[in-house]
Protein backbone atom coordinates (compact mmCIF):
# COMPACT_ATOMS: atom_id res chain seq x y z
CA UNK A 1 -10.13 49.28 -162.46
CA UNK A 2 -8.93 50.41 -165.94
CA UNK A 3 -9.32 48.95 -168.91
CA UNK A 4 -5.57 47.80 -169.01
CA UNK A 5 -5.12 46.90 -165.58
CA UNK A 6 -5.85 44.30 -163.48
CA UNK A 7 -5.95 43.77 -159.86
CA UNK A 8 -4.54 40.46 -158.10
CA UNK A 9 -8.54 40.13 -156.33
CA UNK A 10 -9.61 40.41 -160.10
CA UNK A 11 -6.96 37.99 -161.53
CA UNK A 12 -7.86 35.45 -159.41
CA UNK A 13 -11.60 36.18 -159.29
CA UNK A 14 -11.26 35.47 -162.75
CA UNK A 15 -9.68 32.23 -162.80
CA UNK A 16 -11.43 29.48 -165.38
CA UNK A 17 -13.51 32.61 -166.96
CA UNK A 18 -11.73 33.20 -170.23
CA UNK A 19 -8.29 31.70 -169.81
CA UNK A 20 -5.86 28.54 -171.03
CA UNK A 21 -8.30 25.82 -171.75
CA UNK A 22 -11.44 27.89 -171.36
CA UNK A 23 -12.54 27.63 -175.03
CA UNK A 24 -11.26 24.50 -176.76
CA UNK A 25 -12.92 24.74 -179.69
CA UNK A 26 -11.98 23.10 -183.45
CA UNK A 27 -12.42 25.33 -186.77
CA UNK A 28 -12.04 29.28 -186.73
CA UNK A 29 -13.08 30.83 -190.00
CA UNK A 30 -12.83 34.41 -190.51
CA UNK A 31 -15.98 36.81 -190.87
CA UNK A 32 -16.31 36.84 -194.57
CA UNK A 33 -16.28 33.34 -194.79
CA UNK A 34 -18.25 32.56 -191.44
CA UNK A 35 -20.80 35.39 -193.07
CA UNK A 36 -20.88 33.28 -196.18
CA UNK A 37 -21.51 30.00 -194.37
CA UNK A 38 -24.19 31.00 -192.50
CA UNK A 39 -26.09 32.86 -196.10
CA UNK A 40 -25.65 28.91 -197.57
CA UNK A 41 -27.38 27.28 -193.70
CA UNK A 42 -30.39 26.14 -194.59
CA UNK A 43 -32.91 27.10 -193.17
CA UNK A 44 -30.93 29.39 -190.78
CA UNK A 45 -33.06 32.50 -189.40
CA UNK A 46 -36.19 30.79 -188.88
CA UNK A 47 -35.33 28.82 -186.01
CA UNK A 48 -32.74 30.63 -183.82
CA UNK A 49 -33.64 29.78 -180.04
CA UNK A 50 -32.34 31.31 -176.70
CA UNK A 51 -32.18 29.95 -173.35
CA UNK A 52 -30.88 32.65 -170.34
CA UNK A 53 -30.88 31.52 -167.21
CA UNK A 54 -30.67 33.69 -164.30
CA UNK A 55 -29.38 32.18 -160.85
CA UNK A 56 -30.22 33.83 -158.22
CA UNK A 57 -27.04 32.36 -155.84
CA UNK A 58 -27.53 32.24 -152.10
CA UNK A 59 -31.31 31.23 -151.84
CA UNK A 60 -33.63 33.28 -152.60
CA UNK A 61 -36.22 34.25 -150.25
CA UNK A 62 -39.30 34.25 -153.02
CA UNK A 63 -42.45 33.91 -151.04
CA UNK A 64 -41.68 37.50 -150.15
CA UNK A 65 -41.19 38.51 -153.75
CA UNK A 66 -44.79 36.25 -155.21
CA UNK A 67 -47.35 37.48 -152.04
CA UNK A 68 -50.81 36.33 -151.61
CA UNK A 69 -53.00 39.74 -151.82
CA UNK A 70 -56.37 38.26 -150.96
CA UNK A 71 -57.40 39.60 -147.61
CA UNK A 72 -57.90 35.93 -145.86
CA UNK A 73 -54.53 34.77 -147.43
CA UNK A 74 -52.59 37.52 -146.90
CA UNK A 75 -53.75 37.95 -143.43
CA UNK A 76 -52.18 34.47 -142.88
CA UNK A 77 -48.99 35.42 -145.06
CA UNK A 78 -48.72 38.42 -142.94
CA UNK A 79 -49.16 35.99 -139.09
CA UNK A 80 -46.48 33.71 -140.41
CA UNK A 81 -44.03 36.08 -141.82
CA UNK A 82 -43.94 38.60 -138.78
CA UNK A 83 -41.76 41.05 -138.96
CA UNK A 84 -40.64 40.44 -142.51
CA UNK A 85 -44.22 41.05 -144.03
CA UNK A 86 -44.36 43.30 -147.13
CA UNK A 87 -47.53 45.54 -146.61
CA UNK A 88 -50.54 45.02 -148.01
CA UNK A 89 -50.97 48.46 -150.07
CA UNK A 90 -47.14 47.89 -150.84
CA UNK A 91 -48.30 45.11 -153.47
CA UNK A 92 -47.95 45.63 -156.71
CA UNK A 93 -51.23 43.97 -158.18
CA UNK A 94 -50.73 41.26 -160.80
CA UNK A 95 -53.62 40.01 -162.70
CA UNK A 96 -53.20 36.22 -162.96
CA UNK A 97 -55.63 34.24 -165.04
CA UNK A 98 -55.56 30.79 -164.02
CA UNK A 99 -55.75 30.90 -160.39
CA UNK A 100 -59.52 31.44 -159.99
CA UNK A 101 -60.93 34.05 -157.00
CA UNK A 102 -57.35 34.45 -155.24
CA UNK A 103 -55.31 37.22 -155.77
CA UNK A 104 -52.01 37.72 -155.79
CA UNK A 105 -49.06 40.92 -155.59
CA UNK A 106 -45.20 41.22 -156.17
CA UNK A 107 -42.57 42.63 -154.12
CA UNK A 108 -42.82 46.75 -154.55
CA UNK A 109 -39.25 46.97 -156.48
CA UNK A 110 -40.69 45.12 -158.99
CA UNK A 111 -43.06 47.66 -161.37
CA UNK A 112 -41.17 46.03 -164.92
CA UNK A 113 -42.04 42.32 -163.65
CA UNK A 114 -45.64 43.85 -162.69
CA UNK A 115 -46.01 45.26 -166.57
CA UNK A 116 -43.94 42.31 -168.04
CA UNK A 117 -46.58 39.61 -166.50
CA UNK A 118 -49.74 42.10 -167.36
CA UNK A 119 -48.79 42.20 -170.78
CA UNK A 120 -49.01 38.15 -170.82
CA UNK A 121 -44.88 38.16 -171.53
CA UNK A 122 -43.80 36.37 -167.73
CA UNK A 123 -45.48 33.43 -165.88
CA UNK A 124 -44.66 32.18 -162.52
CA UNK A 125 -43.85 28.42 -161.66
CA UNK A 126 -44.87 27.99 -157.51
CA UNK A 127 -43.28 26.07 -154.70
CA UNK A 128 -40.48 24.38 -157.17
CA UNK A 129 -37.70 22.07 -155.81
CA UNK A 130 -35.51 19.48 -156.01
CA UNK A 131 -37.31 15.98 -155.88
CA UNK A 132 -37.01 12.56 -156.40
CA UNK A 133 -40.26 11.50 -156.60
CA UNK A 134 -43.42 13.20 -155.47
CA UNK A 135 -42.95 13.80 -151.28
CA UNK A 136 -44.74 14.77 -148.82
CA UNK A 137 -43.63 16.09 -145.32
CA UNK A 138 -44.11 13.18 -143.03
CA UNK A 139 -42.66 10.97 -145.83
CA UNK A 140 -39.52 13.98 -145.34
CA UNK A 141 -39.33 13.73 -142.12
CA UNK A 142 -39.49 10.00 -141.41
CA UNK A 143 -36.56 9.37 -144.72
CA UNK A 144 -39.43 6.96 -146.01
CA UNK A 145 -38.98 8.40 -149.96
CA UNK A 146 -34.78 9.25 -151.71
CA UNK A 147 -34.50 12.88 -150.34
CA UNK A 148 -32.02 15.29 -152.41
CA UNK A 149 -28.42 14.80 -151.25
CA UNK A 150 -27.59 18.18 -149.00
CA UNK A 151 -30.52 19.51 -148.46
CA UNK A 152 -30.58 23.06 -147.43
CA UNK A 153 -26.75 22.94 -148.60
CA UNK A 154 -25.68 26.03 -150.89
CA UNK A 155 -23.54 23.86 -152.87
CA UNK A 156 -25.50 20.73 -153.35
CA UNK A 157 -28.91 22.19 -154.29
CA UNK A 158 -27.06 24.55 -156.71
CA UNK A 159 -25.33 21.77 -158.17
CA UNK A 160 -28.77 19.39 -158.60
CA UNK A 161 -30.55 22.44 -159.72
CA UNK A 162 -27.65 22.91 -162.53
CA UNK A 163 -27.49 19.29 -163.24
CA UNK A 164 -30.61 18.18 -162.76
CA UNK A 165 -29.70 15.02 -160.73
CA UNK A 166 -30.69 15.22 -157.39
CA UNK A 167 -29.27 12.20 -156.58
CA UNK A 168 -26.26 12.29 -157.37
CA UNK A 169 -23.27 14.51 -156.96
CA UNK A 170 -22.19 15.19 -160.39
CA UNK A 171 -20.33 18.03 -162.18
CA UNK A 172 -22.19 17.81 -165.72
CA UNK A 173 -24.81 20.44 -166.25
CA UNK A 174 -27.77 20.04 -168.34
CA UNK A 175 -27.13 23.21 -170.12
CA UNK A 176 -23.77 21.73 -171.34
CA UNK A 177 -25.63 18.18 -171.95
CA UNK A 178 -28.05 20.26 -174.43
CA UNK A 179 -25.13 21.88 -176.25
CA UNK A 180 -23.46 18.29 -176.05
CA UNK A 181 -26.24 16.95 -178.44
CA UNK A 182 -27.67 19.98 -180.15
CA UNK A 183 -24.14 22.36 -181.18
CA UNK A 184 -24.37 20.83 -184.55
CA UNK A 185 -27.02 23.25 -185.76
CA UNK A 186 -25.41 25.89 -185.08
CA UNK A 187 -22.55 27.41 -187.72
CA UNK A 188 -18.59 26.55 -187.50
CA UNK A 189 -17.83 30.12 -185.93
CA UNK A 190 -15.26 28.86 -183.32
CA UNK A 191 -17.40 30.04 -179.89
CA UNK A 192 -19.49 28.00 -177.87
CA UNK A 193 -23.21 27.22 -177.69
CA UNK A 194 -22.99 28.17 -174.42
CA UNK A 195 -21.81 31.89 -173.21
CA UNK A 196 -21.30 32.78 -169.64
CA UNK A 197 -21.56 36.33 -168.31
CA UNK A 198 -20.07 34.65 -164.53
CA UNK A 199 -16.87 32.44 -166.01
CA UNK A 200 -17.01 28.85 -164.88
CA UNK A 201 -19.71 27.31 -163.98
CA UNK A 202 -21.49 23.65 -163.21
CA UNK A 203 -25.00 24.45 -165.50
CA UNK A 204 -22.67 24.91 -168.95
CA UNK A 205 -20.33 22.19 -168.19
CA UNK A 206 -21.05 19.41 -170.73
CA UNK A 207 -18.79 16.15 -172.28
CA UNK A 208 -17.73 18.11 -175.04
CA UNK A 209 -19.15 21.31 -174.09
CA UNK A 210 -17.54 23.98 -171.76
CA UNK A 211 -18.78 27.59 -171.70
CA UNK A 212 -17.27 30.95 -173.86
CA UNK A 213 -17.08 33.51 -170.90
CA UNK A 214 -17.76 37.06 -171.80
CA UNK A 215 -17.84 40.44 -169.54
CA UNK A 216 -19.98 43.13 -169.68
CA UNK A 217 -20.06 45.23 -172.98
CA UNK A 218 -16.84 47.41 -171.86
CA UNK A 219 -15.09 44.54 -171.27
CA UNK A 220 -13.95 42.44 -174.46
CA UNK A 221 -13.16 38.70 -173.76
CA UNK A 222 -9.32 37.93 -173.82
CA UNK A 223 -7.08 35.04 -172.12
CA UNK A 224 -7.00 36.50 -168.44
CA UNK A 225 -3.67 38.90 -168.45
CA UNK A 226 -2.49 38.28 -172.09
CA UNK A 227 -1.69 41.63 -173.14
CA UNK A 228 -1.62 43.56 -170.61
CA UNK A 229 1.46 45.22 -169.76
CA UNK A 230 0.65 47.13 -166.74
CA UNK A 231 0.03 44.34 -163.65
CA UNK A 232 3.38 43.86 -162.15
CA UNK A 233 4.79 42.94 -165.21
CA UNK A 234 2.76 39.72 -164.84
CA UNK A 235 0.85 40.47 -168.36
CA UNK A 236 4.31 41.23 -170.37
CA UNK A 237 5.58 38.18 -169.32
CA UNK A 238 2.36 35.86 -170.23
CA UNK A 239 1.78 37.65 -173.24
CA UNK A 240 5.59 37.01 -174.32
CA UNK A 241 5.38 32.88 -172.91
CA UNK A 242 1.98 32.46 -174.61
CA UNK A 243 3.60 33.97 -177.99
CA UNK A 244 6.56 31.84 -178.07
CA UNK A 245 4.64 28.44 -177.32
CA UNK A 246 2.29 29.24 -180.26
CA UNK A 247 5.38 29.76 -182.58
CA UNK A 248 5.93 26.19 -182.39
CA UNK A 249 4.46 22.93 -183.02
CA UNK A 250 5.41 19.56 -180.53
CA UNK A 251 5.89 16.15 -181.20
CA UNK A 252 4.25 15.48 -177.95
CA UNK A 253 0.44 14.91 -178.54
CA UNK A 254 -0.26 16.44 -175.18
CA UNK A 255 1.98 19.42 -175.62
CA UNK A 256 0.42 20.17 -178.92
CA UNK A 257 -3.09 19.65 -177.69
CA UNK A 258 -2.61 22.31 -174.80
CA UNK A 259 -0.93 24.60 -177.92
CA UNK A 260 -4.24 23.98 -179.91
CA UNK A 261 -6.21 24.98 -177.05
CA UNK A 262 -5.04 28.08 -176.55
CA UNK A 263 -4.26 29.19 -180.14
CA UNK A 264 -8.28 28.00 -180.73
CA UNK A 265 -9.30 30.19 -177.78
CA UNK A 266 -7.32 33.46 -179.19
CA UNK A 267 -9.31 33.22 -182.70
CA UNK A 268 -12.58 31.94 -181.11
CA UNK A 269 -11.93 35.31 -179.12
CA UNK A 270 -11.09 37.31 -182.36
CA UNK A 271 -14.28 35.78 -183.94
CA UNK A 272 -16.75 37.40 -181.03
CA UNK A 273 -14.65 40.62 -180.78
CA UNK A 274 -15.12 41.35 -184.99
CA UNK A 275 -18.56 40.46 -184.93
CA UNK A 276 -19.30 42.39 -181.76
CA UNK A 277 -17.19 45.57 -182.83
CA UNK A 278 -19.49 45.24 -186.79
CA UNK A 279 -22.83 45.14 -185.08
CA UNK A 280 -24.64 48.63 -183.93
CA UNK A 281 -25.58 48.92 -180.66
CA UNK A 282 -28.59 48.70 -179.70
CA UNK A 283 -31.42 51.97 -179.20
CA UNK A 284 -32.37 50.67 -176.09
CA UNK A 285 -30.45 52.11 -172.03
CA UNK A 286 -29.55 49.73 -169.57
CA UNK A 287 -28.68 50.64 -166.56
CA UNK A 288 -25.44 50.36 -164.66
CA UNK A 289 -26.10 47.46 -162.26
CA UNK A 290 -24.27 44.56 -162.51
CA UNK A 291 -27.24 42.72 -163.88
CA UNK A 292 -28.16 45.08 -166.67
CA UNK A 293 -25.19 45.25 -167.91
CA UNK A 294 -24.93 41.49 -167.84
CA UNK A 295 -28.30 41.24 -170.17
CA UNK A 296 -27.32 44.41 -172.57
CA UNK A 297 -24.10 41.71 -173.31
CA UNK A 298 -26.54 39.23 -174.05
CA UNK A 299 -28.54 41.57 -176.58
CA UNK A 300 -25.69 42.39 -178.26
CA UNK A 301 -24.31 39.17 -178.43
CA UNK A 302 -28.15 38.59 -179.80
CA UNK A 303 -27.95 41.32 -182.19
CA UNK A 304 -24.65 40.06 -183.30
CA UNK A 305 -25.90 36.86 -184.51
CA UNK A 306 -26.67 37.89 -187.86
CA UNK A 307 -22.66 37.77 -188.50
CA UNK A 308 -21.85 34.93 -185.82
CA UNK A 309 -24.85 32.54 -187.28
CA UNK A 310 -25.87 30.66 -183.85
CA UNK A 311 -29.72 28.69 -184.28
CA UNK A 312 -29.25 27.94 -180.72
CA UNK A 313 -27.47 29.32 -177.67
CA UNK A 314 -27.42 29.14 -173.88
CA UNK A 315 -26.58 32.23 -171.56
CA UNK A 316 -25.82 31.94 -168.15
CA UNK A 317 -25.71 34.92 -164.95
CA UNK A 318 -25.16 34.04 -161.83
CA UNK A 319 -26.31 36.91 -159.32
CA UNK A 320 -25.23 36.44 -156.08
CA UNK A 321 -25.74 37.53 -152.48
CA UNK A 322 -29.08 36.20 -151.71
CA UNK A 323 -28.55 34.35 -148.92
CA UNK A 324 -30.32 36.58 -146.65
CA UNK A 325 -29.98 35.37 -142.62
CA UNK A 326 -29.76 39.36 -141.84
CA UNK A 327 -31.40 42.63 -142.92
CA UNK A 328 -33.46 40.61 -145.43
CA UNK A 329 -36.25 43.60 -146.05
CA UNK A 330 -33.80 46.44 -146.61
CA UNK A 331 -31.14 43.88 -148.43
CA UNK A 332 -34.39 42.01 -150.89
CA UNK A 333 -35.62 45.55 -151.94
CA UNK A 334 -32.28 46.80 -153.38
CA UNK A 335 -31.98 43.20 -155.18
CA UNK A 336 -34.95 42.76 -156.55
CA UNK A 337 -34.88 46.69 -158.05
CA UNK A 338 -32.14 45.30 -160.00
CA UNK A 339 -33.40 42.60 -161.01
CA UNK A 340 -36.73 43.96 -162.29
CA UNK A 341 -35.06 47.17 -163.72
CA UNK A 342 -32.87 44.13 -165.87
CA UNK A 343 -35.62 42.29 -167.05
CA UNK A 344 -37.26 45.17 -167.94
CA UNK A 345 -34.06 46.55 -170.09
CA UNK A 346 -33.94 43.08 -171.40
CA UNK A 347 -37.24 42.72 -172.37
CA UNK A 348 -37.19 46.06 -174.15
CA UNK A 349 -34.01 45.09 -175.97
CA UNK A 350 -35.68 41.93 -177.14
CA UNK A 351 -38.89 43.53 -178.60
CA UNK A 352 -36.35 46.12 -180.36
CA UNK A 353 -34.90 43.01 -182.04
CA UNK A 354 -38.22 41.49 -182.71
CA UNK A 355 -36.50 38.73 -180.61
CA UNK A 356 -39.40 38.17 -177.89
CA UNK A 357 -40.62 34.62 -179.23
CA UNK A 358 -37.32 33.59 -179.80
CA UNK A 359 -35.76 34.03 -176.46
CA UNK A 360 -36.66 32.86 -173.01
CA UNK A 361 -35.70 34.23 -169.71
CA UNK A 362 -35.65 31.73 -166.55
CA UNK A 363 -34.87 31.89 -163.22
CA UNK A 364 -33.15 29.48 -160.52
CA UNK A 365 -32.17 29.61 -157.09
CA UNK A 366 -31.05 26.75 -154.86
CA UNK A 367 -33.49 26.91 -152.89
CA UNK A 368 -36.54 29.03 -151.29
CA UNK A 369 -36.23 30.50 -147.11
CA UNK A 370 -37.92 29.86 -144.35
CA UNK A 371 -41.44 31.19 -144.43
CA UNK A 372 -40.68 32.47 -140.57
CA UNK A 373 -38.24 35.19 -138.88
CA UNK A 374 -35.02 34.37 -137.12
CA UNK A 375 -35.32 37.96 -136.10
CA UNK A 376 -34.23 39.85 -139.36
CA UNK A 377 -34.04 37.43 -142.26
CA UNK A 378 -34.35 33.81 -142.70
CA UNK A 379 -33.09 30.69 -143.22
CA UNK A 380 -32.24 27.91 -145.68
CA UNK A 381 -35.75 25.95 -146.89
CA UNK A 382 -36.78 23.92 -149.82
CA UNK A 383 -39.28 24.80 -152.00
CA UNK A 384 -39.79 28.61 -153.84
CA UNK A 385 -40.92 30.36 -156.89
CA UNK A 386 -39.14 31.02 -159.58
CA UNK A 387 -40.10 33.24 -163.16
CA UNK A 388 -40.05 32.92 -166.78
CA UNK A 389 -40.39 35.66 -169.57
CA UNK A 390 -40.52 35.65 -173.04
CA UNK A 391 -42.79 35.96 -175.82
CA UNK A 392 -42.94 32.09 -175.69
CA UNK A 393 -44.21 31.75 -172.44
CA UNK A 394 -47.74 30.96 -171.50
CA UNK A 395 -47.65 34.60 -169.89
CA UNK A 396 -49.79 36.14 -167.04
CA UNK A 397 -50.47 33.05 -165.18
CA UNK A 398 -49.11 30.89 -161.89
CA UNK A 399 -48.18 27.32 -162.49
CA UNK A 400 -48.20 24.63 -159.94
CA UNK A 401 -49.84 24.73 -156.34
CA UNK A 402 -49.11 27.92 -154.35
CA UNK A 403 -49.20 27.17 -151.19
CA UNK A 404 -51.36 28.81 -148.10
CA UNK A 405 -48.73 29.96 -146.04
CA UNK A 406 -50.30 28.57 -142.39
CA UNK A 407 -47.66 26.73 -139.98
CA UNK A 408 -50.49 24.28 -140.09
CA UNK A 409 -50.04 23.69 -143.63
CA UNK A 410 -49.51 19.50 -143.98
CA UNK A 411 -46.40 20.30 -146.67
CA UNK A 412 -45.05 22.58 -144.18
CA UNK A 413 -41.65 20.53 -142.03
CA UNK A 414 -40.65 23.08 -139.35
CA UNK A 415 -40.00 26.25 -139.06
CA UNK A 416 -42.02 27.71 -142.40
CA UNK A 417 -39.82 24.92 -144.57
CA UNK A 418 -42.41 23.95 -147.50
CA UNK A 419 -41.87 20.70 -149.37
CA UNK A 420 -41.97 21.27 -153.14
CA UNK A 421 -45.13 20.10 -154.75
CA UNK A 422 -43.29 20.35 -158.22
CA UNK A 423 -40.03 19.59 -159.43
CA UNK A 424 -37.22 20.99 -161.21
CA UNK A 425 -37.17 17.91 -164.00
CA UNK A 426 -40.18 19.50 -165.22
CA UNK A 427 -39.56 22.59 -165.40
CA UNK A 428 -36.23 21.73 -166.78
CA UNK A 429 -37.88 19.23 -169.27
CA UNK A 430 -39.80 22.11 -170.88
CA UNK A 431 -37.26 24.58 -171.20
CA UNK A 432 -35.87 22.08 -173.30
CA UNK A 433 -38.58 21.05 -175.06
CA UNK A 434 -39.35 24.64 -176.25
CA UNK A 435 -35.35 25.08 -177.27
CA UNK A 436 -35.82 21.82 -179.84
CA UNK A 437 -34.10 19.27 -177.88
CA UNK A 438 -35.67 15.74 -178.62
CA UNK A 439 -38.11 13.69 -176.32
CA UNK A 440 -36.05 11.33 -176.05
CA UNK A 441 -32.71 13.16 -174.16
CA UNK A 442 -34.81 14.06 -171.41
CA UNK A 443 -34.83 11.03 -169.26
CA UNK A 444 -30.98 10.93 -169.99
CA UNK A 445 -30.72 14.11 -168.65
CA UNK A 446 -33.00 14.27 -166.05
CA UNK A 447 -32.94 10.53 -164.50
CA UNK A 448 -36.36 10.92 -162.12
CA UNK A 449 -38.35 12.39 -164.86
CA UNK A 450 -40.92 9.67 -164.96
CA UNK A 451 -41.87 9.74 -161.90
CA UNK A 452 -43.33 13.71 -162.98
CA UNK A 453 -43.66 13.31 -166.27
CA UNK A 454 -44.53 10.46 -169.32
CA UNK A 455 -42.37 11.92 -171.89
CA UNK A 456 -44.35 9.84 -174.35
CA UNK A 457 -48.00 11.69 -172.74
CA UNK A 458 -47.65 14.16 -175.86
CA UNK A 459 -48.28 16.67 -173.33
CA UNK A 460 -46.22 19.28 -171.74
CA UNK A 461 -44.77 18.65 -167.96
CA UNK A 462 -46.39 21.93 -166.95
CA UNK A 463 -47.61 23.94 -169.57
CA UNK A 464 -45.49 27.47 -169.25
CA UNK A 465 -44.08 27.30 -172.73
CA UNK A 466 -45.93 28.08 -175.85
CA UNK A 467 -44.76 25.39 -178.64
């Protein structure tokens, strides 16, 4: 696709990314003043904070990407995993700190995670789920304890991982709920806290919050088809519709609101397009996968900041096509190259900024696979690991309880399905504790909290984040 066209697949792929209504935002100053307002910020520069979060959509299978690499434990990894076993001198050796004699590997397309979590910059959090309260299997498979709604559904356990509410079917995400309560820190530039690279989405979705999408660096935000003249003469005739309504003011509140919206959204657009056309690039390559180009966005976007004036913002990629039930070995390897080779990029970027303590990397996926074969992949489970970098973290370590993988194992249900022994409200909960947000928003936006965490314990809920 050229830059001036666009294809009907891509129109309507695009749908809700940057489009009518997608950034309904108040004040748009230009970027003399906004460069002006952000000088006079107190305090501004010393406490600029950055949330990404990576989903990994489809399920990732992540007991083959975090491998036991003891010989007792991974000779059991290897019984119960069969024919999807990574080998043994495949590992890529990772020197944890906090788990004692055992030792531990990652998935061989991962060398930049392998040197990220050496150099003490990534942690991993083990065996993480959706809970309602501590379970165990029996109590799972007797209904004793709330379960999550859909378990083992795509849909519903990336909505509760989004949300945060695993007990209720809500469309709110606790991304958006942060902005909701923190966007006042940042400066009046017109964009939103929150800034999708994948349009639309549930984790950004807030009461007064929605997400500013972006594309990759070649492709500058705009309302989907405004401007283009060379679609079927689809974008001449939005472009001349969307002119002529903003020519006019209504009498009819709801007329003029929908005008506000979308005149709002062309200078909140205008805002990010000066700023990111004034700042440099940056010295460090990325790659040309999908997900490197999504993070060299986000470091410009980063780099950009001294003209856009942000303290805190929220990114948001959604990677998709992990939901492996086929060719999982040949399928995982290609993924996971691009995912380490974009952390990697990213990471680089960040120390080039002198950004590393200020931005933190996370992962999510709706769940973890089946620890077994179904002949050449695997199937929907519950609980998996998931990674966090940054120079924040509590690097080179492996929170919570990884499991032995034995189909013996009393958290196992059937089939290789492990029960989570820890919960995404915690590891939600300190995300946000690191990014500022106050004690006392947590049990609003994370309902089961207590029965993890005492958010009065003056401790952390895990103990990943530096802060």
């Amino acid at each position: 696709m050229t830059k001036n066209k666009i294809s009907r697949r891509k129109f309507i792929g695009n749908i809700g990314k940057v489009g009518l209504g997608a950034t309904a935002f108040s004040s748009i100053i230009s970027m003399k003043s906004l460069a002006n307002s952000i000088i006079s910020t107190p305090g501004f520069g010393g406490d600029y904070k950055v949330l990404v979060c990576f989903f990994q959509g489809g399920g990732n299978d992540s007991f083959n990407m975090l491998i036991p690499r003891g010989d007792t434990e991974y000779d059991t990894y290897k019984t119960t995993r069969s024919n999807l076993a990574i080998e043994k001198d495949e590992l890529l050796s990772i020197n944890a700190v906090n788990v004692g004699n055992r030792k531990f590997g990652l998935h061989p397309s991962m060398p930049e995670i392998q040197s990220i979590f050496n150099r003490g910059n990534i942690s991993f959090l083990s065996n993480i789920g959706t809970l309602i309260q501590p379970t165990t299997a029996q109590q799972a498979l007797d209904e004793s304890v709330p379960l999550p709604l859909g378990l083992f559904s795509h849909v519903d356990q990336a909505q509760e991982w989004m949300t945060g509410k695993p007990h209720k079917r809500v469309i709110k995400g606790w991304g958006g709920r942060i902005a909701d309560n923190m966007k006042a820190l940042n400066a009046d530039n017109g964009i939103s806290m929150n800034i999708s690279l994948s349009g639309t989405n549930i984790f950004q979705n807030g009461e007064n919050t929605i997400e500013f999408s972006i594309g990759f660096e070649d492709e500058a935000p705009g309302i989907i088809g405004y401007g283009d003249q060379n679609w079927n003469n689809f974008g001449q005739a939005l472009t001349s519709g969307i002119d002529s309504l903003l020519e006019h003011n209504y009498n009819d509140p709801f007329k003029q609101s929908y005008v506000n919206v979308i005149r709002d959204s062309k200078k909140a657009i205008q805002n990010y397009n000066e700023a990111i056309n004034e700042t440099e690039d940056l010295s460090t390559e990325f790659s040309n996968n999908d997900i490197s180009r999504a993070f060299k966005s986000i470091a410009k976007m980063i780099k950009a900041n001294t003209l856009l004036g942000f303290k805190r913002q929220i990114f948001f990629i959604e990677n998709g096509g992990w939901d492996h039930h086929d060719e999982l070995l040949d399928n995982q390897s290609a993924m996971l190259r691009d995912v380490s080779i974009g952390f990697g990029e990213f990471d680089k970027a960040m120390t080039e900024l002198n950004m590393q303590d200020n931005v933190t990397t996370f992962s999510m996926s709706e769940f973890g696979r089946t620890l077994t074969s179904n002949g050449n992949g695997t199937d929907h489970a519950w609980g998996g690991n998931v990674m966090v970098m940054g120079g924040a973290v509590n690097g080179k370590k492996i929170f919570g309880d990884y499991p032995t993988l034995n189909l013996d194992n009393p958290l196992m249900l059937w089939d290789g399905v492990l029960v989570p022994t820890l919960s995404t409200d915690e590891y939600f909960a300190e995300l946000i504790q690191w990014f500022g947000a106050q004690d006392s928003l947590i049990p609003d936006l994370f309902p089961n909290i207590a029965n993890f965490y005492d958010v009065n314990s003056n401790q952390k809920p895990i103990g990943f984040m530096n802060f």
